[in-house]
N, C-alpha and C. Protein backbone atom coordinates (compact mmCIF):
# COMPACT_ATOMS: atom_id res chain seq x y z
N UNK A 1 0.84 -1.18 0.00
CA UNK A 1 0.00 0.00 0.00
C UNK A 1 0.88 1.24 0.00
N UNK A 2 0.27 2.65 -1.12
CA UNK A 2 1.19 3.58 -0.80
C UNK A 2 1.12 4.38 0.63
N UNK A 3 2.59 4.86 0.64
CA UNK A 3 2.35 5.61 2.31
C UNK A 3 2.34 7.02 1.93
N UNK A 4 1.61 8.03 2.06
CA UNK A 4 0.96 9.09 1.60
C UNK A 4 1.04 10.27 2.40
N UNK A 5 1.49 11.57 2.25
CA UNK A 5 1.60 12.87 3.35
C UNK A 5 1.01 13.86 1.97
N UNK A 6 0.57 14.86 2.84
CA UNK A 6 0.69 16.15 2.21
C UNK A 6 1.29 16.98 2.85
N UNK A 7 2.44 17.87 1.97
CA UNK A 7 3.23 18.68 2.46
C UNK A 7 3.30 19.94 1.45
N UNK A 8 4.21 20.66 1.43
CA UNK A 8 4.14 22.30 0.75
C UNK A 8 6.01 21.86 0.27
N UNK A 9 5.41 21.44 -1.50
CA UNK A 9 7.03 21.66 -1.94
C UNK A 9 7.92 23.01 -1.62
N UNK A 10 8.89 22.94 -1.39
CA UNK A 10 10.23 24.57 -1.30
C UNK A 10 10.61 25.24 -2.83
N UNK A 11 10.35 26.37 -2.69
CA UNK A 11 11.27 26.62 -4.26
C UNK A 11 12.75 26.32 -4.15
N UNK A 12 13.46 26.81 -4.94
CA UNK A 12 15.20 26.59 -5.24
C UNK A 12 15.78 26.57 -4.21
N UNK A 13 15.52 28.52 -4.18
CA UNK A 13 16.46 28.99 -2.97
C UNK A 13 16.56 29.03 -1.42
N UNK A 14 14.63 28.09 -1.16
CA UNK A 14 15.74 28.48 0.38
C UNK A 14 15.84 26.54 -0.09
N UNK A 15 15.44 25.63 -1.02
CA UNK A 15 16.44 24.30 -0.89
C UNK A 15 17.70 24.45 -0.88
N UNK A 16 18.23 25.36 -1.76
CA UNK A 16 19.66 25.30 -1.92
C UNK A 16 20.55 25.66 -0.25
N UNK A 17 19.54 26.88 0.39
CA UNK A 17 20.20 26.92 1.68
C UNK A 17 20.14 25.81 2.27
N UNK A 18 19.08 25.16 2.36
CA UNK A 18 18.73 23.67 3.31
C UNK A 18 20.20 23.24 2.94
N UNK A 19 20.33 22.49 1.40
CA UNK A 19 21.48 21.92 0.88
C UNK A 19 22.84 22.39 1.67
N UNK A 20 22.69 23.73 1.96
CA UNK A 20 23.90 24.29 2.77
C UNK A 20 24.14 23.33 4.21
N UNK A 21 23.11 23.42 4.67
CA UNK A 21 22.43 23.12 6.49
C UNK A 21 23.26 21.59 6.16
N UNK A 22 22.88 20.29 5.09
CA UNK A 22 22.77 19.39 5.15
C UNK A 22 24.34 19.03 4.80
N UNK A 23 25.04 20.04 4.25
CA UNK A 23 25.94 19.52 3.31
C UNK A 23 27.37 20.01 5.12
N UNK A 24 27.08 20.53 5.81
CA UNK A 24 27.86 21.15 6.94
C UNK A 24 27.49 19.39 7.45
N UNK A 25 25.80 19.20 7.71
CA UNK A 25 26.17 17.67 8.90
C UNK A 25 26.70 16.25 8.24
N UNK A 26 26.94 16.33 7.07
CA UNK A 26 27.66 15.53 6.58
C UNK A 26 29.36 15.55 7.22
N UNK A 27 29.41 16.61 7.54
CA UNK A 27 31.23 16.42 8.30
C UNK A 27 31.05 16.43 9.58
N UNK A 28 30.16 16.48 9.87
CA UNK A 28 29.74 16.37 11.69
C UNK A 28 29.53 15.14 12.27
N UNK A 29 30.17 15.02 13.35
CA UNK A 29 30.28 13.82 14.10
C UNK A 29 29.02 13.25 14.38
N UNK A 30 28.41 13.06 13.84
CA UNK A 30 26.75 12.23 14.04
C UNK A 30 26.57 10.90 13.94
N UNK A 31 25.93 10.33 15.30
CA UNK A 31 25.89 8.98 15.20
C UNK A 31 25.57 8.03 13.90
N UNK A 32 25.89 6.88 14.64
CA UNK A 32 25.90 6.02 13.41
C UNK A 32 24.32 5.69 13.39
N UNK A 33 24.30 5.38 11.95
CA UNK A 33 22.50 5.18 11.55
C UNK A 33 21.47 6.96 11.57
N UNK A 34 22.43 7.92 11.54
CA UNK A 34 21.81 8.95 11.20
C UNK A 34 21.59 8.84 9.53
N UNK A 35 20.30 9.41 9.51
CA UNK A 35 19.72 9.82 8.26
C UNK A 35 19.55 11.35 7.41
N UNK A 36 20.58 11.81 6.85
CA UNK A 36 20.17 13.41 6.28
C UNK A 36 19.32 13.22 5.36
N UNK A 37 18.32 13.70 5.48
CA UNK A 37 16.79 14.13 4.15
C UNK A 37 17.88 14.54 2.99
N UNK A 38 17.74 13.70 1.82
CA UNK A 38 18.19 14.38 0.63
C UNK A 38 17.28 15.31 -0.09
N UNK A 39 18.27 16.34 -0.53
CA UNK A 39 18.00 17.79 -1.16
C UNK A 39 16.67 17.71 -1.85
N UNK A 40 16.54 16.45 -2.82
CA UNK A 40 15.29 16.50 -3.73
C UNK A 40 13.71 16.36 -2.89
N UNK A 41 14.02 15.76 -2.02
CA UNK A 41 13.12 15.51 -0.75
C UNK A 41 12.69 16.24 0.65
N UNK A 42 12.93 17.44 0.24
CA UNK A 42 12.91 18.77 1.30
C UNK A 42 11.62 19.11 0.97
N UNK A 43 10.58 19.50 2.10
CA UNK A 43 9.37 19.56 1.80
C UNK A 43 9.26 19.94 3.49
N UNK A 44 7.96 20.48 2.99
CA UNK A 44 7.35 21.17 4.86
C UNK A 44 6.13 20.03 4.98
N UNK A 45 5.91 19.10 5.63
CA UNK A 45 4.48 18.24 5.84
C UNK A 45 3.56 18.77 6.75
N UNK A 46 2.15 18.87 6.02
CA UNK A 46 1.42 19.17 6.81
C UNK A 46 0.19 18.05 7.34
N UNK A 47 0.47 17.02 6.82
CA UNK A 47 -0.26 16.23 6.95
C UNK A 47 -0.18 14.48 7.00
N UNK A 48 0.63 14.08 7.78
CA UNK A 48 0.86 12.43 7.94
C UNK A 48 -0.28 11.79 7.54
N UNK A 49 -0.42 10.57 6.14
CA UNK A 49 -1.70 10.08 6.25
C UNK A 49 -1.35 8.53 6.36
N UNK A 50 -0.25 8.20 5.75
CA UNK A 50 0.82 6.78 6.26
C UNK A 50 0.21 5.99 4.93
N UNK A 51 -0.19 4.33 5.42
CA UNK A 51 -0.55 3.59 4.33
C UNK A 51 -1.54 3.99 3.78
N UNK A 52 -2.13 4.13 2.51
CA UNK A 52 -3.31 3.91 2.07
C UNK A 52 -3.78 2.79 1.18
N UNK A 53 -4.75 2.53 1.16
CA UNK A 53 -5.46 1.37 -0.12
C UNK A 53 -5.47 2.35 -1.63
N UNK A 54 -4.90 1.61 -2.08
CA UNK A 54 -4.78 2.17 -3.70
C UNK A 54 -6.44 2.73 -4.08
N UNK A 55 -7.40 2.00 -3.50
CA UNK A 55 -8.78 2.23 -4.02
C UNK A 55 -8.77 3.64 -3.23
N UNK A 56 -8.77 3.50 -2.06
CA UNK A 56 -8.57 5.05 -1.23
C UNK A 56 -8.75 6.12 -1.89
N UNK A 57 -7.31 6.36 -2.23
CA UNK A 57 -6.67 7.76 -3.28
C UNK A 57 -7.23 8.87 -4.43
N UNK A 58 -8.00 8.08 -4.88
CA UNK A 58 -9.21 8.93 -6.05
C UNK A 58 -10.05 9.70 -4.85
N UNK A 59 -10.60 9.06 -3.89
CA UNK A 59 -11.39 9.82 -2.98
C UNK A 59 -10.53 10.72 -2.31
N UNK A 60 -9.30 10.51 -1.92
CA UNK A 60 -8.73 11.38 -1.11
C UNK A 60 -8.17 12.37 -1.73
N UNK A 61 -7.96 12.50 -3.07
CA UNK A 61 -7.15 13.51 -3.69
C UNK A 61 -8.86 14.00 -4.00
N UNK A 62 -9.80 13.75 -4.37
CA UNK A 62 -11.13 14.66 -4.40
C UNK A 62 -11.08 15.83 -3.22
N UNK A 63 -11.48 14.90 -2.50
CA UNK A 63 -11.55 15.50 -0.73
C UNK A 63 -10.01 17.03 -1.06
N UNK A 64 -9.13 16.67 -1.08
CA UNK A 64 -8.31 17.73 -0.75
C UNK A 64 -8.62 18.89 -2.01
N UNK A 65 -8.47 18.27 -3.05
CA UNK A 65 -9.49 19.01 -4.25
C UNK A 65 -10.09 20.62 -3.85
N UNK A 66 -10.86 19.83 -2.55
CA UNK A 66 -12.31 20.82 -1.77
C UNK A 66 -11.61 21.89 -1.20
N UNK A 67 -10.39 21.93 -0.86
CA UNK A 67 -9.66 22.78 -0.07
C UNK A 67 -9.03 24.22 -1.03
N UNK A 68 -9.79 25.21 -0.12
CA UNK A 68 -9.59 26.55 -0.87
C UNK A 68 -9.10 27.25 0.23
N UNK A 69 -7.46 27.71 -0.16
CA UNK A 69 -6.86 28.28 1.11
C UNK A 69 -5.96 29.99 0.19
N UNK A 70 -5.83 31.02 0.84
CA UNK A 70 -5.08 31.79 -0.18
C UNK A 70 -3.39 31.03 -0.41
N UNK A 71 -2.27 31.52 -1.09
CA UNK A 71 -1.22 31.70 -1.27
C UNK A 71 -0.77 32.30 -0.27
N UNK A 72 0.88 32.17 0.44
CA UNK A 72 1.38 32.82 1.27
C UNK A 72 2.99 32.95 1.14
N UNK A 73 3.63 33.77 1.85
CA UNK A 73 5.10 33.61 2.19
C UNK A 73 5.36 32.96 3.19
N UNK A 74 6.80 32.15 3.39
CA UNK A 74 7.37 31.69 4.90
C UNK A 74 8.53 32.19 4.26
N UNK A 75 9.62 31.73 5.73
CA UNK A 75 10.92 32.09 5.68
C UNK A 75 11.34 31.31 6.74
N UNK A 76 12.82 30.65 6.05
CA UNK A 76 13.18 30.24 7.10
C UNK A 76 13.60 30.57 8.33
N UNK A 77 13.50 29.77 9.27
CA UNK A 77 13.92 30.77 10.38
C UNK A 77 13.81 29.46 11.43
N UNK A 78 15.12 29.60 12.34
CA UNK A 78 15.80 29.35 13.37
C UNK A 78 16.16 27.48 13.26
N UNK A 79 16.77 26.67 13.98
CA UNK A 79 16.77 25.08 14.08
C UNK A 79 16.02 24.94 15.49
N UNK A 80 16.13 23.50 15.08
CA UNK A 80 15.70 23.08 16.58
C UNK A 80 15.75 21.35 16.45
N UNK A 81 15.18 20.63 17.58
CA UNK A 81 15.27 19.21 17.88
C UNK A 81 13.82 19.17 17.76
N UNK A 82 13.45 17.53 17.63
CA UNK A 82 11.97 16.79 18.46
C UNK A 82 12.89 15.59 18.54
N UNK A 83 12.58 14.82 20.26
CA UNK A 83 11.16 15.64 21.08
C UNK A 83 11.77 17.07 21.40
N UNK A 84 10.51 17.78 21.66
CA UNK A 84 11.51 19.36 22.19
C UNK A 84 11.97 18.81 23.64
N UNK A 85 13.24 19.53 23.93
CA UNK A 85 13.99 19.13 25.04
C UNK A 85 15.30 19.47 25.04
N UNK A 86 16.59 18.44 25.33
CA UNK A 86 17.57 18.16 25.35
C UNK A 86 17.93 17.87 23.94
N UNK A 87 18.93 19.09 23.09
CA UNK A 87 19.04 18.08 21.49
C UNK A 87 19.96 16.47 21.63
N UNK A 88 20.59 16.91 23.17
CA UNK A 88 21.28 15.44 22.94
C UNK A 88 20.27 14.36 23.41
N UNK A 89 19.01 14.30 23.17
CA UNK A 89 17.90 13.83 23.18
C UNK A 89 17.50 12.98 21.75
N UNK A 90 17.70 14.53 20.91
CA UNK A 90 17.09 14.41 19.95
C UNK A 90 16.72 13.13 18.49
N UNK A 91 15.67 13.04 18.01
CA UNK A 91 15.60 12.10 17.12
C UNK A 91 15.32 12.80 15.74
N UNK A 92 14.77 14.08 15.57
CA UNK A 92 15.16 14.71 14.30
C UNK A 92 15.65 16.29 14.91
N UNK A 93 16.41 16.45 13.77
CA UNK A 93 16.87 18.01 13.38
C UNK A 93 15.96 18.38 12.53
N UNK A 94 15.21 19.51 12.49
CA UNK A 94 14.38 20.69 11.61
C UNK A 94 14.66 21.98 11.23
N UNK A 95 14.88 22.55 10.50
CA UNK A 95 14.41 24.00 9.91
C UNK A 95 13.12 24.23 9.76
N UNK A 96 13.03 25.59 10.89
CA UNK A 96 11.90 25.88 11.35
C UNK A 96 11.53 26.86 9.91
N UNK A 97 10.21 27.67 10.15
CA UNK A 97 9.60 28.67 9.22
C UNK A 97 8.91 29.52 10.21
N UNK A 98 9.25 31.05 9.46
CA UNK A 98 8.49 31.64 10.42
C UNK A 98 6.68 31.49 9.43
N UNK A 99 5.91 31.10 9.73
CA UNK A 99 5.08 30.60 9.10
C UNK A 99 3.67 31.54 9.20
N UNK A 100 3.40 32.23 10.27
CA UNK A 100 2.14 33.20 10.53
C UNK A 100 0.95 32.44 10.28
N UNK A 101 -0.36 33.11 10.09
CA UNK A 101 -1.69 32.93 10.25
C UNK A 101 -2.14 31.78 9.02
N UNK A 102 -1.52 31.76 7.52
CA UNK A 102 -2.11 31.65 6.35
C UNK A 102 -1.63 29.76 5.99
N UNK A 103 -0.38 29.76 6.91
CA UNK A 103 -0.27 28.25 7.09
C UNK A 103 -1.04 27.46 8.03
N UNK A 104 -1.11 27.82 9.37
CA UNK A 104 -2.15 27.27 9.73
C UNK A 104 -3.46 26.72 9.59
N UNK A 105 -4.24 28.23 8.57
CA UNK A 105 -5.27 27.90 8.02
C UNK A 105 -5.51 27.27 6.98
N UNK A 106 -4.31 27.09 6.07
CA UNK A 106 -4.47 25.41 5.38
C UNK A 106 -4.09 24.36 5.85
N UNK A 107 -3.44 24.12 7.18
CA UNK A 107 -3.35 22.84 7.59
C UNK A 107 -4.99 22.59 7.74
N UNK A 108 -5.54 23.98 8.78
CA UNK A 108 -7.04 23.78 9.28
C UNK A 108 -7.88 23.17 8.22
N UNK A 109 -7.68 23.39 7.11
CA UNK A 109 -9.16 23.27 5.98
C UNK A 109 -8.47 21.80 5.07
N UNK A 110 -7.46 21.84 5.53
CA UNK A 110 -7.18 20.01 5.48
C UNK A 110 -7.30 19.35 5.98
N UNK A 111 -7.54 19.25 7.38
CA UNK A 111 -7.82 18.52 8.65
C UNK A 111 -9.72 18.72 8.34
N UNK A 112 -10.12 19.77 7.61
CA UNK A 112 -11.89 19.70 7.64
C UNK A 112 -12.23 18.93 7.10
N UNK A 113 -11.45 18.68 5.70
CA UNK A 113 -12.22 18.01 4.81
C UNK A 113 -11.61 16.22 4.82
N UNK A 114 -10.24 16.07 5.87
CA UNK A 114 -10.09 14.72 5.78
C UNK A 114 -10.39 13.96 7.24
N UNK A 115 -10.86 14.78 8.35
CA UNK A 115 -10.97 14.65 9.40
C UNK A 115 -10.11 15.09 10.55
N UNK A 116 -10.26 14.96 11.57
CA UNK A 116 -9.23 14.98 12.54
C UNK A 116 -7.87 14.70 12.61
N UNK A 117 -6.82 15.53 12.47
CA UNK A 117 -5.36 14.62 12.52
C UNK A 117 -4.55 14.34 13.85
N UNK A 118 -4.84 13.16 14.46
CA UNK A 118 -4.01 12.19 15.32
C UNK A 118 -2.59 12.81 16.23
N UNK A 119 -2.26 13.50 14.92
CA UNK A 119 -1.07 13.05 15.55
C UNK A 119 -0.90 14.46 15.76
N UNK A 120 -1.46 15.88 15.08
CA UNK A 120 -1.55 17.31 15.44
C UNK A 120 -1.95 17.40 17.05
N UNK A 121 -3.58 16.76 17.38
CA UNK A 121 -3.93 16.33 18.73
C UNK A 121 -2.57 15.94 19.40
N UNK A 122 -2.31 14.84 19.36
CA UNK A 122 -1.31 14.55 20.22
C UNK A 122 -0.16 15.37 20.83
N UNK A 123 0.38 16.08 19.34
CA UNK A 123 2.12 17.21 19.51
C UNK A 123 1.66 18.55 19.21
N UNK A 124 0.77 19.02 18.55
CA UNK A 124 0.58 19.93 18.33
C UNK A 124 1.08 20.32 16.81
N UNK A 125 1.01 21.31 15.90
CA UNK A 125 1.18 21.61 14.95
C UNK A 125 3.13 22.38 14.71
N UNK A 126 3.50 21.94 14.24
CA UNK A 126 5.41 22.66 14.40
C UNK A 126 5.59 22.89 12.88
N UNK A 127 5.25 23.87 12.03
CA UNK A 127 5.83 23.73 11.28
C UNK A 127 7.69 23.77 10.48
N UNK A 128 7.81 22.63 10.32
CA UNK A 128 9.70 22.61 9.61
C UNK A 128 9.43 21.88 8.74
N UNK A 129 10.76 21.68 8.41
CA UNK A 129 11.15 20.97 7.42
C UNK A 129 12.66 20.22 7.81
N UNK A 130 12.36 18.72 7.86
CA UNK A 130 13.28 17.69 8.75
C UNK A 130 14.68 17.87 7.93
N UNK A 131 15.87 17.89 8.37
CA UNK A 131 17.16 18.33 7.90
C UNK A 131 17.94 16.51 8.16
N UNK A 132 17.44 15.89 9.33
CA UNK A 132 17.89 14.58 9.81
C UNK A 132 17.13 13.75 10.81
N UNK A 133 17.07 12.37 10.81
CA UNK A 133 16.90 11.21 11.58
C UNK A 133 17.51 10.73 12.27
N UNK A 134 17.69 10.61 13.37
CA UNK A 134 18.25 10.00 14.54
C UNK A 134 18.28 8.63 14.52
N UNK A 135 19.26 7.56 14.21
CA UNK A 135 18.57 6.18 15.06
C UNK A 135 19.05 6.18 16.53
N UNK A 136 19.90 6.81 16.74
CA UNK A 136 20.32 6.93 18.61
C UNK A 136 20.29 8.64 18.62
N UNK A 137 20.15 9.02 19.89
CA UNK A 137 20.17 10.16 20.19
C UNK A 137 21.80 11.01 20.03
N UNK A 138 22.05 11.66 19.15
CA UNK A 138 23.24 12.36 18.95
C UNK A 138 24.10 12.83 20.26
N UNK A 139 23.78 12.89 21.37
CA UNK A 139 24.51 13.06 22.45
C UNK A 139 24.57 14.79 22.32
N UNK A 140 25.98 15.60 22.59
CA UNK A 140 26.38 16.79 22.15
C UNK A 140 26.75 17.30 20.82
N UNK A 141 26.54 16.00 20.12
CA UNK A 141 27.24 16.67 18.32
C UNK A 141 26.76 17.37 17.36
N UNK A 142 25.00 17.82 18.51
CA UNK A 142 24.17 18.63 17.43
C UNK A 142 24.52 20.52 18.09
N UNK A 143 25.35 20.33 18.90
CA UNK A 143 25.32 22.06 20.27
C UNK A 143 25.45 22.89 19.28
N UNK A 144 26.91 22.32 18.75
CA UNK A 144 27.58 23.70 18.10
C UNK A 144 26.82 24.15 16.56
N UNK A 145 26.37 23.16 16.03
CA UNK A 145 24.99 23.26 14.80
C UNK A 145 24.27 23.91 15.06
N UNK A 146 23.24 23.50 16.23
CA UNK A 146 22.22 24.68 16.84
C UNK A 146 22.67 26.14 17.05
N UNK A 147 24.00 25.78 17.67
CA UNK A 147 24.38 27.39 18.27
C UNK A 147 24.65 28.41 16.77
N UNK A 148 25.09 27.74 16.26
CA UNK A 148 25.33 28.31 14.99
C UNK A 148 24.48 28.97 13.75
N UNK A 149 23.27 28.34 13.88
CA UNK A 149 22.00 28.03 13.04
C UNK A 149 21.05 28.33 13.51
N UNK A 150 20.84 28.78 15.17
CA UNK A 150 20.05 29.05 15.77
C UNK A 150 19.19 30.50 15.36
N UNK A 151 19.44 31.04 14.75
CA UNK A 151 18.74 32.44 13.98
C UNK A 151 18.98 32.46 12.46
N UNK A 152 18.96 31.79 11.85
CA UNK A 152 19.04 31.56 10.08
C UNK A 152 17.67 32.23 10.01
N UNK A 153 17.74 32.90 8.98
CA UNK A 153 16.50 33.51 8.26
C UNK A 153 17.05 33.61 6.83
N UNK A 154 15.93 33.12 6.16
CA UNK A 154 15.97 33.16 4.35
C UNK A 154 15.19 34.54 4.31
N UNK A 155 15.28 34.56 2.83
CA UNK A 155 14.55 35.49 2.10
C UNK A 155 12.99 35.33 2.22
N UNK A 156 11.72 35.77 2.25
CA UNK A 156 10.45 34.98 2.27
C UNK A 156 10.36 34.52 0.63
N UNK A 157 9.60 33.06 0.61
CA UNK A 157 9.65 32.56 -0.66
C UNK A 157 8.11 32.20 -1.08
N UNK A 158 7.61 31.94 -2.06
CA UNK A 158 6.11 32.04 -1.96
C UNK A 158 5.48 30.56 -2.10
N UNK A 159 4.44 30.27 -1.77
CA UNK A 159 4.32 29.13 -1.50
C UNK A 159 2.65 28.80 -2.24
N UNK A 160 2.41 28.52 -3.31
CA UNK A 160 1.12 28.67 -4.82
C UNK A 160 0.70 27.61 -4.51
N UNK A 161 1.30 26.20 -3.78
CA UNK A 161 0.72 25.02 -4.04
C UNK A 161 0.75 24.00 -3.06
N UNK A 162 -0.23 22.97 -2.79
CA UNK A 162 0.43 22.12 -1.62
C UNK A 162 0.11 20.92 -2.46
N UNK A 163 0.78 19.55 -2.04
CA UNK A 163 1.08 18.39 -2.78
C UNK A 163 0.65 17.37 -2.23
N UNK A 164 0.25 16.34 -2.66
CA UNK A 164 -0.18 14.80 -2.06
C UNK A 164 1.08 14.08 -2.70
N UNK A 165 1.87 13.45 -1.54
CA UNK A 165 3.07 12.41 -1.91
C UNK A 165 2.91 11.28 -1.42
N UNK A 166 3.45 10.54 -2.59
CA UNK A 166 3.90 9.10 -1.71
C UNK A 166 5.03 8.97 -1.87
N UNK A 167 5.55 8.13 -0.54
CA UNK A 167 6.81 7.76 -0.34
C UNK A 167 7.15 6.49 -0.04
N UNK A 168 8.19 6.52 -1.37
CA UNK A 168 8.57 5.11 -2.29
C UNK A 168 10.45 5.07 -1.51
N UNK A 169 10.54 3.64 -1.33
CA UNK A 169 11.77 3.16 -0.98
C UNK A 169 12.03 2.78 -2.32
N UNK A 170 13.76 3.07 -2.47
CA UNK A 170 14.32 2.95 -3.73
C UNK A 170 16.04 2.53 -3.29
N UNK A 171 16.99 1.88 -3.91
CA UNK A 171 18.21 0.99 -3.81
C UNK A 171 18.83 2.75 -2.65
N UNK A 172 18.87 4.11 -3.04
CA UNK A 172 19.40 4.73 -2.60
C UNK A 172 18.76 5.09 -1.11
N UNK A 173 17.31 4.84 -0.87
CA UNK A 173 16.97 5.52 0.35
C UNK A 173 15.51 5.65 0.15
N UNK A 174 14.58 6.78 0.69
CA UNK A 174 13.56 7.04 0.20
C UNK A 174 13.57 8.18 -0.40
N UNK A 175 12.21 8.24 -1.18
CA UNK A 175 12.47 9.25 -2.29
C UNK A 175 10.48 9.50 -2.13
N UNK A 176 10.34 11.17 -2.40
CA UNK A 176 8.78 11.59 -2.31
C UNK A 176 8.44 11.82 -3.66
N UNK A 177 7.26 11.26 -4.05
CA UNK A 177 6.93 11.70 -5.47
C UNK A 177 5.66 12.30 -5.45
N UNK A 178 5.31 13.30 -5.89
CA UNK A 178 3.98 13.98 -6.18
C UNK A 178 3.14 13.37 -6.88
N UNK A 179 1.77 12.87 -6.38
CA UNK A 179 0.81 12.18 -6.63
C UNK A 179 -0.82 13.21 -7.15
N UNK A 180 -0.26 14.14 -6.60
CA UNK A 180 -1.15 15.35 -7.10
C UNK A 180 -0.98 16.41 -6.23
N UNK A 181 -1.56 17.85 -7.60
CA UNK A 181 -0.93 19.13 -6.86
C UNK A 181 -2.76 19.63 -6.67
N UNK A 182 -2.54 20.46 -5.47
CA UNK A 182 -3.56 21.80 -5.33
C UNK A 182 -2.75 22.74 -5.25
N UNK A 183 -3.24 23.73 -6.51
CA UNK A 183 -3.15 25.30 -6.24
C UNK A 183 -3.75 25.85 -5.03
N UNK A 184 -3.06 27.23 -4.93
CA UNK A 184 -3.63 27.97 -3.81
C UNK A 184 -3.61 28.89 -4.81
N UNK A 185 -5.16 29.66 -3.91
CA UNK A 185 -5.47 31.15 -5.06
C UNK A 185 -4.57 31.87 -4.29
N UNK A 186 -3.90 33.41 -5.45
CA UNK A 186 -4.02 34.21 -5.39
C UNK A 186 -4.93 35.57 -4.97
């Protein structure tokens, strides 16, 4: 069965910064079985939906269809860990967004039309975009990253569309493919 999110593709430039972020923890002492998100796969998720039934999907890409939200800017802005806490805790690294009123309210009118989301209830809503995976908790090797990264701000970049993906395992890793786009009006 495919495993399915909706998230908000990045344009170029702030990927190419991400690419910056990712291409620094590649020389960083990070445990073994860490995972860096590759560049092509940078995306903000707003919506975990996991397995679906292939029959599913026609209905669910309708349903999101229904969703009329305006266009907005983010920017990047600041790092951080989950769980929040201790980063030598931590099980992912994120690049945050400063995100305001206009993201929220399309997570909201996605959560209307597909129901309740689980796992928002549970943690609450954070919007980032994951930079790395933990399989053990990094100890101190994320301090001087944070300390460093801790106030990054991009340019604001505009954001026209949000995406239904599935995510396919492939010989290199996983990889997100767009299964269908919604515009956002202008």
């Amino acid at each position: 069965m495919p495993r399915l999110f909706v998230g908000l593709p990045l344009p170029e430039a702030p990927r190419a910064e991400l690419a910056l972020l990712i291409e620094e923890l590649r020389t960083a002492a990070l445990p073994a079985g860490t995972k860096l998100t590759r560049v092509p796969n940078l995306h903000l998720t707003l919506r975990f939906l996991g397995s679906v039934g292939v029959e599913e999907i026609p209905t669910l890409s309708a349903l999101l269809g229904q969703v009329h939200a305006p266009g907005f800017y983010l920017r990047l802005q600041t790092t951080g860990v989950f769980p929040k806490g201790p980063p030598s805790r931590a099980r992912v690294l994120w690049a945050g967004v400063d995100a305001g009123e206009r993201i929220a309210t399309l997570k909201q009118r996605i959560d209307e039309v597909l129901g309740p989301d689980p796992e928002k209830e549970e943690r609450g809503f954070t919007p980032h975009v994951t930079l790395a995976r933990f399989a053990r908790a990094p100890g101190s090797s994320l301090d001087d990253f944070l300390a460093a990264h801790a106030d990054i701000t991009s340019a604001p970049f505009a954001i026209g569309e949000f995406v239904l993906y599935e995510s396919r395992s492939d010989g290199d890793g996983v990889r997100y493919e767009p299964r269908a786009r919604y515009p956002l009006h202008r």
